[in-house]
Protein backbone atom coordinates (compact mmCIF):
# COMPACT_ATOMS: atom_id res chain seq x y z
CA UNK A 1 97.86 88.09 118.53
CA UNK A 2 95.77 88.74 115.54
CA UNK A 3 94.62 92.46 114.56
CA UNK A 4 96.57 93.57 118.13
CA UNK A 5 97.41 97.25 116.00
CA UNK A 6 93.34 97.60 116.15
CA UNK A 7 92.57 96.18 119.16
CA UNK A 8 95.27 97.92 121.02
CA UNK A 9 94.31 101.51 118.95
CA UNK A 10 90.61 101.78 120.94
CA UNK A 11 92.14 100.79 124.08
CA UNK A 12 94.52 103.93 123.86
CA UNK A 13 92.26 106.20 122.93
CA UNK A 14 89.85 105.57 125.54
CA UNK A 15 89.15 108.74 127.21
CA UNK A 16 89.57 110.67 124.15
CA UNK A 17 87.82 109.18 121.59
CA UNK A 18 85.36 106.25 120.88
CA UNK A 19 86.30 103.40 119.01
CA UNK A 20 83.29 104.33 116.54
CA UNK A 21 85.40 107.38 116.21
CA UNK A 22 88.50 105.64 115.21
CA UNK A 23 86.30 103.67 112.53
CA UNK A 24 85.12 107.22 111.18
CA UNK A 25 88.52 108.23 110.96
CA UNK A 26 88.15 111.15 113.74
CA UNK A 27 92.10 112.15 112.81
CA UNK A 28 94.17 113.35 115.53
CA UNK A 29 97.04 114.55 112.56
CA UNK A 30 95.40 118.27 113.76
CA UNK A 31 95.99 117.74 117.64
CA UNK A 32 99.78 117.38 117.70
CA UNK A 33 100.53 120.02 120.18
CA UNK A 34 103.26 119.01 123.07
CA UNK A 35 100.60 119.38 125.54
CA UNK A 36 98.55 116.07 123.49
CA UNK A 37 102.19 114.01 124.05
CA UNK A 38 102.00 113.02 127.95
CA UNK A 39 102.01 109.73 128.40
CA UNK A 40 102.34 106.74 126.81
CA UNK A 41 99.31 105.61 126.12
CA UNK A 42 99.00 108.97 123.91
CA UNK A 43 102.19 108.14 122.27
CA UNK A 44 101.46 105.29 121.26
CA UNK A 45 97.72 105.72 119.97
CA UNK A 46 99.58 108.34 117.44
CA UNK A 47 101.88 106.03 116.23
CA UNK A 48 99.11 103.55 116.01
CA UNK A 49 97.47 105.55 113.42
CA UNK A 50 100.39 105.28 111.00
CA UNK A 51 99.07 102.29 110.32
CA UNK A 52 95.77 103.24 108.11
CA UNK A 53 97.32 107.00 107.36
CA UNK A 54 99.05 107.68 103.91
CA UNK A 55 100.61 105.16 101.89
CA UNK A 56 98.90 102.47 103.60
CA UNK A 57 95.33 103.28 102.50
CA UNK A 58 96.93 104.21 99.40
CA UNK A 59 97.94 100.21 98.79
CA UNK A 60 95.32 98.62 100.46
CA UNK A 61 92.20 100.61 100.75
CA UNK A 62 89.54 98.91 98.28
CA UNK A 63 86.74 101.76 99.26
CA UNK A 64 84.68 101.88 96.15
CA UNK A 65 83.50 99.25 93.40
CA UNK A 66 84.54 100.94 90.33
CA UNK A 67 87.82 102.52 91.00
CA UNK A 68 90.64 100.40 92.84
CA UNK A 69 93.49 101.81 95.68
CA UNK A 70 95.15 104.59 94.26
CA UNK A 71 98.29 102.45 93.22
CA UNK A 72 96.50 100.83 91.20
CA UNK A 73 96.12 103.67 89.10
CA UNK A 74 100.39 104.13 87.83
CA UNK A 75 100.37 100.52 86.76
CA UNK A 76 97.34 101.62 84.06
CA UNK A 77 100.39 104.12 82.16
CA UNK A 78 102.06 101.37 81.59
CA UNK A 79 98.71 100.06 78.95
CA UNK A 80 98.93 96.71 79.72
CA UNK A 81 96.06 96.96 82.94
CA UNK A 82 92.98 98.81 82.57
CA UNK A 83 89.71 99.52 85.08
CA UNK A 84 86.41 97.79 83.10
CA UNK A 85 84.50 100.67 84.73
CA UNK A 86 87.35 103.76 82.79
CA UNK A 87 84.35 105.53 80.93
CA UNK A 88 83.03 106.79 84.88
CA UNK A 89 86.57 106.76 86.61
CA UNK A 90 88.25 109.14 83.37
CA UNK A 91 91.66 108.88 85.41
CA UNK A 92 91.78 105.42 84.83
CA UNK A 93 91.73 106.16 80.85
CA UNK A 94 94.03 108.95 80.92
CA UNK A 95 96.96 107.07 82.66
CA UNK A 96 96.52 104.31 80.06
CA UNK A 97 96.33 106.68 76.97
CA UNK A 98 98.58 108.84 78.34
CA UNK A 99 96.73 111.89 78.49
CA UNK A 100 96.78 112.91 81.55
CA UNK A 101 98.27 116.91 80.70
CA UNK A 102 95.42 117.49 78.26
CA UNK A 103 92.69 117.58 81.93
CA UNK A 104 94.83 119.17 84.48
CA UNK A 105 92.10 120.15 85.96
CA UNK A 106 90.03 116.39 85.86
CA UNK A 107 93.31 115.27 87.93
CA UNK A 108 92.59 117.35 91.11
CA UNK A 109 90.20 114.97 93.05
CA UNK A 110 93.17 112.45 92.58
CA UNK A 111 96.39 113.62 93.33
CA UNK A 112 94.88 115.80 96.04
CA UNK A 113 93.99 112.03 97.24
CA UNK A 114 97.16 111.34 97.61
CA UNK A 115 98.88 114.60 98.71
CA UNK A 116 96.62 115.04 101.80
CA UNK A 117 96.42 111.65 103.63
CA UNK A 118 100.48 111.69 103.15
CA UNK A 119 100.84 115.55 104.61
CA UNK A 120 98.87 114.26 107.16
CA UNK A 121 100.52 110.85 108.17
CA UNK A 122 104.05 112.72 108.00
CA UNK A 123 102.70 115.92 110.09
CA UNK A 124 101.95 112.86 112.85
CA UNK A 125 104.78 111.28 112.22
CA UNK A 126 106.78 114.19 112.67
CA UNK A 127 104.77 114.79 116.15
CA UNK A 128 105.39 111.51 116.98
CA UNK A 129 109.30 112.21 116.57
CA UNK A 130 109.67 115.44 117.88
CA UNK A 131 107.68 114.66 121.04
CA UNK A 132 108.15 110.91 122.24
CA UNK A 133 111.83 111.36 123.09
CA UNK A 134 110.50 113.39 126.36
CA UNK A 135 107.87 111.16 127.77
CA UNK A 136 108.33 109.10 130.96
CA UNK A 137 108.30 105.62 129.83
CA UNK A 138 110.06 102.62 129.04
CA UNK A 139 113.12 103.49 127.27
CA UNK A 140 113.24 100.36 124.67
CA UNK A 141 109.33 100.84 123.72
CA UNK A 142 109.61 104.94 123.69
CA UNK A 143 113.18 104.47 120.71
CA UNK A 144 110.41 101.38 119.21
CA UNK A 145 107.64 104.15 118.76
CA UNK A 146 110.09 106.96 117.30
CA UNK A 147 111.38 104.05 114.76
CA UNK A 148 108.29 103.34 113.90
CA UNK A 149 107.34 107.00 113.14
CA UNK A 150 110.18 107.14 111.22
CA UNK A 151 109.33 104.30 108.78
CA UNK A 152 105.97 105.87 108.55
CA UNK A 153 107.53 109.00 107.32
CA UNK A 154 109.89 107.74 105.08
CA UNK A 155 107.07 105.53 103.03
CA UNK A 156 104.97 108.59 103.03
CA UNK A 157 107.75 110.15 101.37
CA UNK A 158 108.81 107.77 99.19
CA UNK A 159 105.53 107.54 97.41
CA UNK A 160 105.29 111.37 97.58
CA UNK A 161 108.79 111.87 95.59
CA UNK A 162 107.66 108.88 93.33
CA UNK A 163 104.37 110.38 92.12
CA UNK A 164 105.09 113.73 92.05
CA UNK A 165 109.43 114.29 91.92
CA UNK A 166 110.75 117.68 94.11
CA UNK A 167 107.47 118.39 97.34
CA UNK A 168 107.31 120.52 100.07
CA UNK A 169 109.61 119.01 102.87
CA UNK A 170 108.33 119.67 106.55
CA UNK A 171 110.10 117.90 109.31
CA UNK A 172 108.98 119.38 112.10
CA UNK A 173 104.61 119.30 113.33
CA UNK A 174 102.03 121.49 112.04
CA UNK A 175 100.24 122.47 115.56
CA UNK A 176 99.14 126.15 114.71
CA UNK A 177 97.09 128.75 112.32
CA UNK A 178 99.99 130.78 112.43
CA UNK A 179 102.36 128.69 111.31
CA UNK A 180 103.32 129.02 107.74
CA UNK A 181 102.84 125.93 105.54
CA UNK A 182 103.52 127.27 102.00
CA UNK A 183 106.83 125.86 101.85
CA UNK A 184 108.93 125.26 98.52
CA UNK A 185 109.15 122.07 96.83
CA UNK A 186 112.37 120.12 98.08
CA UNK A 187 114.80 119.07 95.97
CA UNK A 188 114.36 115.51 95.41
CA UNK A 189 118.11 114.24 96.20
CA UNK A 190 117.29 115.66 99.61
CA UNK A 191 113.81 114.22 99.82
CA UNK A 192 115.52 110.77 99.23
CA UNK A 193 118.32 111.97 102.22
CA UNK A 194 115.99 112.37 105.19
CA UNK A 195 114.18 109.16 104.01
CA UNK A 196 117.31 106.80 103.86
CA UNK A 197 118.18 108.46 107.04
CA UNK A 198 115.23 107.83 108.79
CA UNK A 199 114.94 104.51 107.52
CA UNK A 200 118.59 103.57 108.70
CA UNK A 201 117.42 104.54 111.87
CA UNK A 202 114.09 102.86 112.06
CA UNK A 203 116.61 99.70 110.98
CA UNK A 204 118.92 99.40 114.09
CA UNK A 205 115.99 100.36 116.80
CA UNK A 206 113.16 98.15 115.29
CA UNK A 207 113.11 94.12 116.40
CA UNK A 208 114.23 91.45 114.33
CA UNK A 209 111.07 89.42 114.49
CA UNK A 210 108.84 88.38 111.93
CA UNK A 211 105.51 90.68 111.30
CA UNK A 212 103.01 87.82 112.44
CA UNK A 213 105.03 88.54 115.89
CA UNK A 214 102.44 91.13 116.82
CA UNK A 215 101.78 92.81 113.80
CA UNK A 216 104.02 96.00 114.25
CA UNK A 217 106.40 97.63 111.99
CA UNK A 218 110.17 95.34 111.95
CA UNK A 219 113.55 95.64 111.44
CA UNK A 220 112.61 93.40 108.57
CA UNK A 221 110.34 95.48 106.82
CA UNK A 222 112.22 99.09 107.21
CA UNK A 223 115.13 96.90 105.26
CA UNK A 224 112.51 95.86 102.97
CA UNK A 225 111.68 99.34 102.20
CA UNK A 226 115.21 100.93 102.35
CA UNK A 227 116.44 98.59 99.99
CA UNK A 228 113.67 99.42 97.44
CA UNK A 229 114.31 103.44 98.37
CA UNK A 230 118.17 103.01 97.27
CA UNK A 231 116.86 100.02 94.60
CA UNK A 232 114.54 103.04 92.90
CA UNK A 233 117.49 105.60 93.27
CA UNK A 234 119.79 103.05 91.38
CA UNK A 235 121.83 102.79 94.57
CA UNK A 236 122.29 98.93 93.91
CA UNK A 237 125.27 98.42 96.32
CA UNK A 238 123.82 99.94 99.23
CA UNK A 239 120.42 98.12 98.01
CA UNK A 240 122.28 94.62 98.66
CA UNK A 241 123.58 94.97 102.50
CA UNK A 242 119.49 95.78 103.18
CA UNK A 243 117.77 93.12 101.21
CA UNK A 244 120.46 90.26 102.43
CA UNK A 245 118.38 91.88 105.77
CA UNK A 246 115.15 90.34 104.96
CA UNK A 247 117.41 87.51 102.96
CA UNK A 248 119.11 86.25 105.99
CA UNK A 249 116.09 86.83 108.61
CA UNK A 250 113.25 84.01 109.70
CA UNK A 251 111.18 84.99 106.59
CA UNK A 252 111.36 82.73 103.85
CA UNK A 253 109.43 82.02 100.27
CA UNK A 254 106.06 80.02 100.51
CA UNK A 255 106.36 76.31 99.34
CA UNK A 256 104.02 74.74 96.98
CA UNK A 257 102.19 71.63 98.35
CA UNK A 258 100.85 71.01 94.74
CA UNK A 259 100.58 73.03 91.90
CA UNK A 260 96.74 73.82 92.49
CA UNK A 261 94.67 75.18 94.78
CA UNK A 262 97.89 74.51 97.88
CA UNK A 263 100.27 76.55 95.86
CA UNK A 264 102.11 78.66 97.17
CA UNK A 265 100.41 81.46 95.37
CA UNK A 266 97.33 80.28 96.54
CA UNK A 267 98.43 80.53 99.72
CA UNK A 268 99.72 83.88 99.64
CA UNK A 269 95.74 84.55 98.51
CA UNK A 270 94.21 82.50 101.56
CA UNK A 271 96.71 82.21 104.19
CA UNK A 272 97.65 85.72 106.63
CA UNK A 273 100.95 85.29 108.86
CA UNK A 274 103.48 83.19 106.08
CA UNK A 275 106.79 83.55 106.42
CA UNK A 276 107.16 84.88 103.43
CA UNK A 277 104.76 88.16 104.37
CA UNK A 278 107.35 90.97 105.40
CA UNK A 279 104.71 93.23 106.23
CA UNK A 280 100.65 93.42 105.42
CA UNK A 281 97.96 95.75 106.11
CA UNK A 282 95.31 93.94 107.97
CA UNK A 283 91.98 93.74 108.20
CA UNK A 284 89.16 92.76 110.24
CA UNK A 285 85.59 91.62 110.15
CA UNK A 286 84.62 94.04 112.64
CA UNK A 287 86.89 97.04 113.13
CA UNK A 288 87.83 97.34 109.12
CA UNK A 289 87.68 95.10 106.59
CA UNK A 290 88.66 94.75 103.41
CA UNK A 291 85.80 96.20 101.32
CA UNK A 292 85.28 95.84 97.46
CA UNK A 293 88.92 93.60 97.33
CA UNK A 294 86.83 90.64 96.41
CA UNK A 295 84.94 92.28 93.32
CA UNK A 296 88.14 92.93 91.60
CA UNK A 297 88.54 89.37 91.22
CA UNK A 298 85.65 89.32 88.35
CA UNK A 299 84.06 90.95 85.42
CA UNK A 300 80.83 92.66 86.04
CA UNK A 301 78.88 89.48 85.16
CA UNK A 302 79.65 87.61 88.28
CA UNK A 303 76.77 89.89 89.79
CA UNK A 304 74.44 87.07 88.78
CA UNK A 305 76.91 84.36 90.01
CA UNK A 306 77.22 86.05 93.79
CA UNK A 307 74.44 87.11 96.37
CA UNK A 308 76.94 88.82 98.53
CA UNK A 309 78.00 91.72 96.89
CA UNK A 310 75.77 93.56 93.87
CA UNK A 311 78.70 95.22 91.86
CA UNK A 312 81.96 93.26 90.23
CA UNK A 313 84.35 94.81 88.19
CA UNK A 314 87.64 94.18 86.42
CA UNK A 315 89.48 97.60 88.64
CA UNK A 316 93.22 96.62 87.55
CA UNK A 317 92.58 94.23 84.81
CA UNK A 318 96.03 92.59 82.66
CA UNK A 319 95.37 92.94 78.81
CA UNK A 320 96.03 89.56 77.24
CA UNK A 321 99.07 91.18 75.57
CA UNK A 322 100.38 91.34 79.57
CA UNK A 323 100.19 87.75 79.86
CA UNK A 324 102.52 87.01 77.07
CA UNK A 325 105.00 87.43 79.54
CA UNK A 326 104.62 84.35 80.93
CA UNK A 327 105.47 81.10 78.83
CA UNK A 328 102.81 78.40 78.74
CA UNK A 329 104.60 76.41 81.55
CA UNK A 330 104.62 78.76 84.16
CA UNK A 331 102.84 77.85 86.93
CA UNK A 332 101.47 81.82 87.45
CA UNK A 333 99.62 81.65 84.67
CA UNK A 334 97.66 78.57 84.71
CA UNK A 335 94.15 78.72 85.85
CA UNK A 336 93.45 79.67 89.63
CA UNK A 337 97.33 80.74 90.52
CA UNK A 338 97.49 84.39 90.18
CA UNK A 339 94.23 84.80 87.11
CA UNK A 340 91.21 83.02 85.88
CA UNK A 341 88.47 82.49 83.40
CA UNK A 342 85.82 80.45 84.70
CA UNK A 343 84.52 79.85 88.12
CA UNK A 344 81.49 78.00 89.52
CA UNK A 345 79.94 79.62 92.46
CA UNK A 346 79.37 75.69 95.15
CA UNK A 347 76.43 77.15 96.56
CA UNK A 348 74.27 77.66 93.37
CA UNK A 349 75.72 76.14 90.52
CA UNK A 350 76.11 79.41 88.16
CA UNK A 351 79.14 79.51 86.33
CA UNK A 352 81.21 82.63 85.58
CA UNK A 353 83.08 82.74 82.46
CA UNK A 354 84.56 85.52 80.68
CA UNK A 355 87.40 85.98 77.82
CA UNK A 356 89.12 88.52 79.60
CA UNK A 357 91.38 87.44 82.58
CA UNK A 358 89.67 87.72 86.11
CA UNK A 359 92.27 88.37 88.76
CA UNK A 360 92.02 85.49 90.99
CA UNK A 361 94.73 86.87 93.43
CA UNK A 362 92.37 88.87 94.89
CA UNK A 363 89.32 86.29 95.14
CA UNK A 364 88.13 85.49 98.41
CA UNK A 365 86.23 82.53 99.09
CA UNK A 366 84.18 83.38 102.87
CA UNK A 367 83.73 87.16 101.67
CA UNK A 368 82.07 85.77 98.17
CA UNK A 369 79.68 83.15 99.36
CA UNK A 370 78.87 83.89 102.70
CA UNK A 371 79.91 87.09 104.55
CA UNK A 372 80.05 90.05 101.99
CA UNK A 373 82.79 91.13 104.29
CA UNK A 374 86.39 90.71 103.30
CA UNK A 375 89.50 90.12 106.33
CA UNK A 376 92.58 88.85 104.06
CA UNK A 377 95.26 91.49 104.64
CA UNK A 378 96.83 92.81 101.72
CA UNK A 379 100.56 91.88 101.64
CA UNK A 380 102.95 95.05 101.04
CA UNK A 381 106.06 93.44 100.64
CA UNK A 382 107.07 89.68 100.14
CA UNK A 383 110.34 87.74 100.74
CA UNK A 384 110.04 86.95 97.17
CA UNK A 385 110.73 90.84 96.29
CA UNK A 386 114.06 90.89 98.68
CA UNK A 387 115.52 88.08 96.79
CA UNK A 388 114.72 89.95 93.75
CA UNK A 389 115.95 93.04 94.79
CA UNK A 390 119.20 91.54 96.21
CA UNK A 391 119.88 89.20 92.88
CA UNK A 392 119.84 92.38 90.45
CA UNK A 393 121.20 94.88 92.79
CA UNK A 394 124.16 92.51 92.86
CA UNK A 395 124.04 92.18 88.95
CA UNK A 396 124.19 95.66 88.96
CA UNK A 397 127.06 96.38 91.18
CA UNK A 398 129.25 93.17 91.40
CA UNK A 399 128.05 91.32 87.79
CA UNK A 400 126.48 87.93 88.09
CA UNK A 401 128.11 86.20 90.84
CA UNK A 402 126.47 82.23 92.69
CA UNK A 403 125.02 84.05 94.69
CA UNK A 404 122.98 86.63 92.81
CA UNK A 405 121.88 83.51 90.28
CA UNK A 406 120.82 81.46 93.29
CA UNK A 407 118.53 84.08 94.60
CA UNK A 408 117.21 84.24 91.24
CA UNK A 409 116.83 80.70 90.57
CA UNK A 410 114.65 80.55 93.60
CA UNK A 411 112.04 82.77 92.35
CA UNK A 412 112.13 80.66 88.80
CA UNK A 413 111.79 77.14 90.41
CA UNK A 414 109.20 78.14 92.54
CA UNK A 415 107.12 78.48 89.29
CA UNK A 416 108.16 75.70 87.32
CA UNK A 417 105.60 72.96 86.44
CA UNK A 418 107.84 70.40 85.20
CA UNK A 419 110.00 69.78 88.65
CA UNK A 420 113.33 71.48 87.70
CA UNK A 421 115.18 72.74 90.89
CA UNK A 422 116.69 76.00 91.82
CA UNK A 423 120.50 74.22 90.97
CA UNK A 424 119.26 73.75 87.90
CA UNK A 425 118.10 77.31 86.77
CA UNK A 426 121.37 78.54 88.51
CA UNK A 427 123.55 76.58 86.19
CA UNK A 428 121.61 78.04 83.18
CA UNK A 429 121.70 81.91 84.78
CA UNK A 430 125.46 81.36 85.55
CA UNK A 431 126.36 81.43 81.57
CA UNK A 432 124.25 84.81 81.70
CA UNK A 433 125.72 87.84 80.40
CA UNK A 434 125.02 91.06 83.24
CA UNK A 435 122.94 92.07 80.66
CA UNK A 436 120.70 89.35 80.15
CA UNK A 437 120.94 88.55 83.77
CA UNK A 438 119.36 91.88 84.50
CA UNK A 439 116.45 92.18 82.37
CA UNK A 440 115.90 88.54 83.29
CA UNK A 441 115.44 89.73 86.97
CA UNK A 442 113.29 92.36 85.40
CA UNK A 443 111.22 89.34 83.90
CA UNK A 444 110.70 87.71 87.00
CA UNK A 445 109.30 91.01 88.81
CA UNK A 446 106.87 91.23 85.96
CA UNK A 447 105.77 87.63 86.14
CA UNK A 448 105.97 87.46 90.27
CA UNK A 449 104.42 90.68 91.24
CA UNK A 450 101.41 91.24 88.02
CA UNK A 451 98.73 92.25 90.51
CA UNK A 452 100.96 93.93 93.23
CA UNK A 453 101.65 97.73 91.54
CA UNK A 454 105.46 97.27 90.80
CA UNK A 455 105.58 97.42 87.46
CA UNK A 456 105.54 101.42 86.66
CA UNK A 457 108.20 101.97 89.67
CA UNK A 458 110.16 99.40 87.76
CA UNK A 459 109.87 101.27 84.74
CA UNK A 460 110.81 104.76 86.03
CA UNK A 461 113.99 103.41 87.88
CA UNK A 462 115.80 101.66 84.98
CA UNK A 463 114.46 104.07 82.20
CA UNK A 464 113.12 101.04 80.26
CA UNK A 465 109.66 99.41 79.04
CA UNK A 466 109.15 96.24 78.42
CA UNK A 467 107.38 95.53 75.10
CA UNK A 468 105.95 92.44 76.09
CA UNK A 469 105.79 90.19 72.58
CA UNK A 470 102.13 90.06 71.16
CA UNK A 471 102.90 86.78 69.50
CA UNK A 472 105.05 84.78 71.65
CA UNK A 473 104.65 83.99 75.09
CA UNK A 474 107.30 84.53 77.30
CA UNK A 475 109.12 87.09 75.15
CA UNK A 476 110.28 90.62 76.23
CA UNK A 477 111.92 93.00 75.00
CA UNK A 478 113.08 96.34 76.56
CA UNK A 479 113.25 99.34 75.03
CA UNK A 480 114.04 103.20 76.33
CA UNK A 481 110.95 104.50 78.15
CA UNK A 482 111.00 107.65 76.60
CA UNK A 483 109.78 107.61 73.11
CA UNK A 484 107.47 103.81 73.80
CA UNK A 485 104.71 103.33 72.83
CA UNK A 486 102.68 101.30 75.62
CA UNK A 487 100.39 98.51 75.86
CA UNK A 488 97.92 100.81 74.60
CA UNK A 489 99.85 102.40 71.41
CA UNK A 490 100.22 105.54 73.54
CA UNK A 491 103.70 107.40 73.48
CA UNK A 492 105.64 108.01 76.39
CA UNK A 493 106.89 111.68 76.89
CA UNK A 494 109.16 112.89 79.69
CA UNK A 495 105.62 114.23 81.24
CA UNK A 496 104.08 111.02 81.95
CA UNK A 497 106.78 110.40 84.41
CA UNK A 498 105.03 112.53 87.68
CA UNK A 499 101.87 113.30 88.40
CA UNK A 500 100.52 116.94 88.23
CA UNK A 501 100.54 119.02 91.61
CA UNK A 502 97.09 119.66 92.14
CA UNK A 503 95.82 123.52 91.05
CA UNK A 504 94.01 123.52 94.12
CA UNK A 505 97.20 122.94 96.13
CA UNK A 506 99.20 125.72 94.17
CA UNK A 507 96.49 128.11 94.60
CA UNK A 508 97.07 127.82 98.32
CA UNK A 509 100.66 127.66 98.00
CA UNK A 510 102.09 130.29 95.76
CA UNK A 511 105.71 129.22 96.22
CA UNK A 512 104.99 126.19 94.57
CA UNK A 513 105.38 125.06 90.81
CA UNK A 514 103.72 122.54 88.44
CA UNK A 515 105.57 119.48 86.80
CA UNK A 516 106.75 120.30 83.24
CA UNK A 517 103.94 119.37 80.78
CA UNK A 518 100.12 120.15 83.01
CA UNK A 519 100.73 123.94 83.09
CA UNK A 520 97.68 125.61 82.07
């Protein structure tokens, strides 16, 4: 049932559009008039394109060399990641020296990037909503498509409210000239309302099935992203009921066979469909692929090591100070798990090598030496983030019971090198204080998730930074956000928390305001 969303997307739009059309992105977010929503074949070819609209692209959409998916780019305020290539793409430098409100102006092509595509996902997702609930069709799959719209809207949303705090709130299609568009910016608490609500939703209609079960939206993954929605609002008791979700479902953690190239990290690299994979964007050799992914594994010097693909660079690059957060016998950190140093292409005998750590997560093997064309898909959330989740949530709200350590202990054993089991971290993390037990959760999100984009989301929820020790590895300490300075030596002021609002989108909408700190 592999790449079904794809397959099934041409078939539906048959009659309306080509299939080169779909691959051009011929967006139907315009044509979401009633009279469009007929039958189900329309229905569901809207739906469909929830699944490369918005937040989506925004994760997994590796459409240029130099500059990586946009969130990439939060992780870079943090200083601890930087893009090789930040003298071209300037927004890479001013998220990691935190100037961002000295070039208003230099931030428009960006967070118009990532206003847009979400306005436009939601405004189908809204059609999708308002319009399904009347067509003649199966009554299970028409409440399926409406959840699934729902989800779609609510991670639009979510990002939206995480970039840039209070937007503009529509719940209802755009399908007219005449209708009026400039609407306020929403208060946030009520942003964060209609997304928990449409997630709870999207939760009791969706199936309880694993994602490699046809590759559609589950009841799985709408828990998986409700608990992180109340997990960012420091909601941790209704986090807990929603992770144990995903805890208690068919998904489990990857396994390690050894602790080389069969990891289970290596796996999660290689291997589409695992357990553990809640839900993925996919690609495909034919109808999309995966682009420049495989670049970012190297340095620009593996151009001379690869025939496949002419430009490498380091897009979302850890500073060495970034991997002091792992201690020496962590299995994430040695050589080929989730970074590396040296590599030897099979087919020619040149050797890469470089100081700075490559990112070996994203390295793929067939795209590298022999296609040029990447077809991993790019895992959105992991089992190993619900455990996680549910172990500090529960810290949070109940103090550190069994069952919070055990979750917790799973994560840590699955890294250990020298055999000890998850009983055996549990009777360590039982003697925790809530404290301690916390911030070593937040640890273990730094050290499991490095090249997955958490790490400034983890910041702005708890208020804290973790000043990763320069000296000794495996050391953190955390400190108040506000008033840091990050990887970089750059200060953190209550600015750098949201993005601007583009000038080009307040021109057009007068009853909008900028974020404290980019007015002109």
């Amino acid at each position: 049932m592999k790449k079904i969303i794809y397959s099934f997307v041409c078939a539906a739009l048959l009659g309306l559009t080509s299939c080169n059309d779909f691959l051009e992105e011929d967006s139907r977010e315009k044509l979401t008039s009633g009279d469009y929503f007929k039958t189900e074949s329309q229905a569901t070819a809207n739906v469909n394109r929830l699944y490369w609209m918005g937040v989506p692209r925004h994760y997994a959409e590796a459409s240029s060399a130099y500059l990586g998916p946009d969130v990439t780019i939060p992780g870079m305020l943090t200083g601890y990641f930087i893009n090789s290539y930040e003298g071209q793409e300037l927004v890479c430098q001013y998220a990691r020296l935190l100037t961002r409100q000295q070039y208003p102006s230099n931030m428009v092509a960006t967070v118009q990037g990532i206003w847009d595509p979400c306005y436009q996902a939601i405004n189908v997702a809204n059609a999708s909503i308002l319009y399904t609930p009347d067509i003649n069709m199966d009554a299970d799959d028409r409440a399926r498509l409406v959840a699934e719209a729902k989800f779609f809207r609510a991670f639009n949303y979510f990002y939206l409210v995480k970039t840039f705090g209070a937007v503009p709130m529509p719940t209802i299609p755009y399908e007219s000239y005449d209708q009026d568009l400039r609407l306020p910016r929403t208060d946030v608490s009520t942003v964060y309302e209609l997304i928990e609500s449409d997630l709870i939703a999207a939760v009791e209609v969706l199936p309880a099935v694993m994602f490699s079960n046809g590759h559609r939206i589950t009841k799985f993954a709408a828990a998986m992203l409700l608990a992180n929605v109340y997990f960012q609002q420091g909601k941790y008791s209704e986090a807990v009921p929603y992770a144990k979700i995903v805890i208690d479902s068919p998904h489990s953690l990857t396994t390690n066979d050894d602790l080389q190239l069969n990891s289970a990290f290596n796996k999660l690299r290689t291997t589409e469909d695992l357990a553990e994979s809640i839900y993925a964007v996919e690609f495909d050799n034919n109808i999309r692929n995966g682009s420049w992914w495989p670049t970012y594994a190297f340095t620009s010097a593996a151009t001379a090591v690869f025939g496949t693909y002419s430009i490498f660079e380091r897009v979302y690059g850890p500073t060495d100070r970034f991997l002091n957060v792992y201690d020496s016998t962590d299995l994430r950190i040695q050589p080929n798990q989730f970074f590396h140093w040296e590599y030897t292409n099979p087919n020619n005998g040149v050797t890469w090598r470089s100081d700075q750590a490559g990112c070996w997560y994203y390295y793929d093997e067939d795209a590298l030496l022999n296609t040029g064309r990447a077809t991993k898909d790019w895992n959105i959330f992991r089992y190993a983030e619900a455990l996680l989740v549910a172990a500090e949530s529960i810290a949070q709200s109940n103090g550190v019971t069994a069952e919070a350590v055990g979750y917790l202990a799973e994560i840590k054993a699955r890294a250990d090198m020298n055999g000890k089991t998850s009983a055996q971290y549990a009777a360590e993390l039982q003697n925790m204080s809530p404290t301690a037990f916390i911030e070593e959760c937040w640890i273990e999100r730094l050290r499991e998730f490095p090249l997955e984009f958490k790490i400034w989301d983890d910041c702005t929820r708890t208020g804290m930074f973790p000043s990763i020790s320069e000296t000794e590895n495996g050391k953190v300490n955390f400190v108040p956000l506000i008033g840091a300075k990050n990887g970089s030596g750059a200060t953190f002021t209550q600015s750098d928390l949201l993005w601007p609002i583009s000038e080009e989108e307040i021109q057009r909408n007068p009853n909008l305001t900028q974020n404290p700190g980019y007015e002109r």
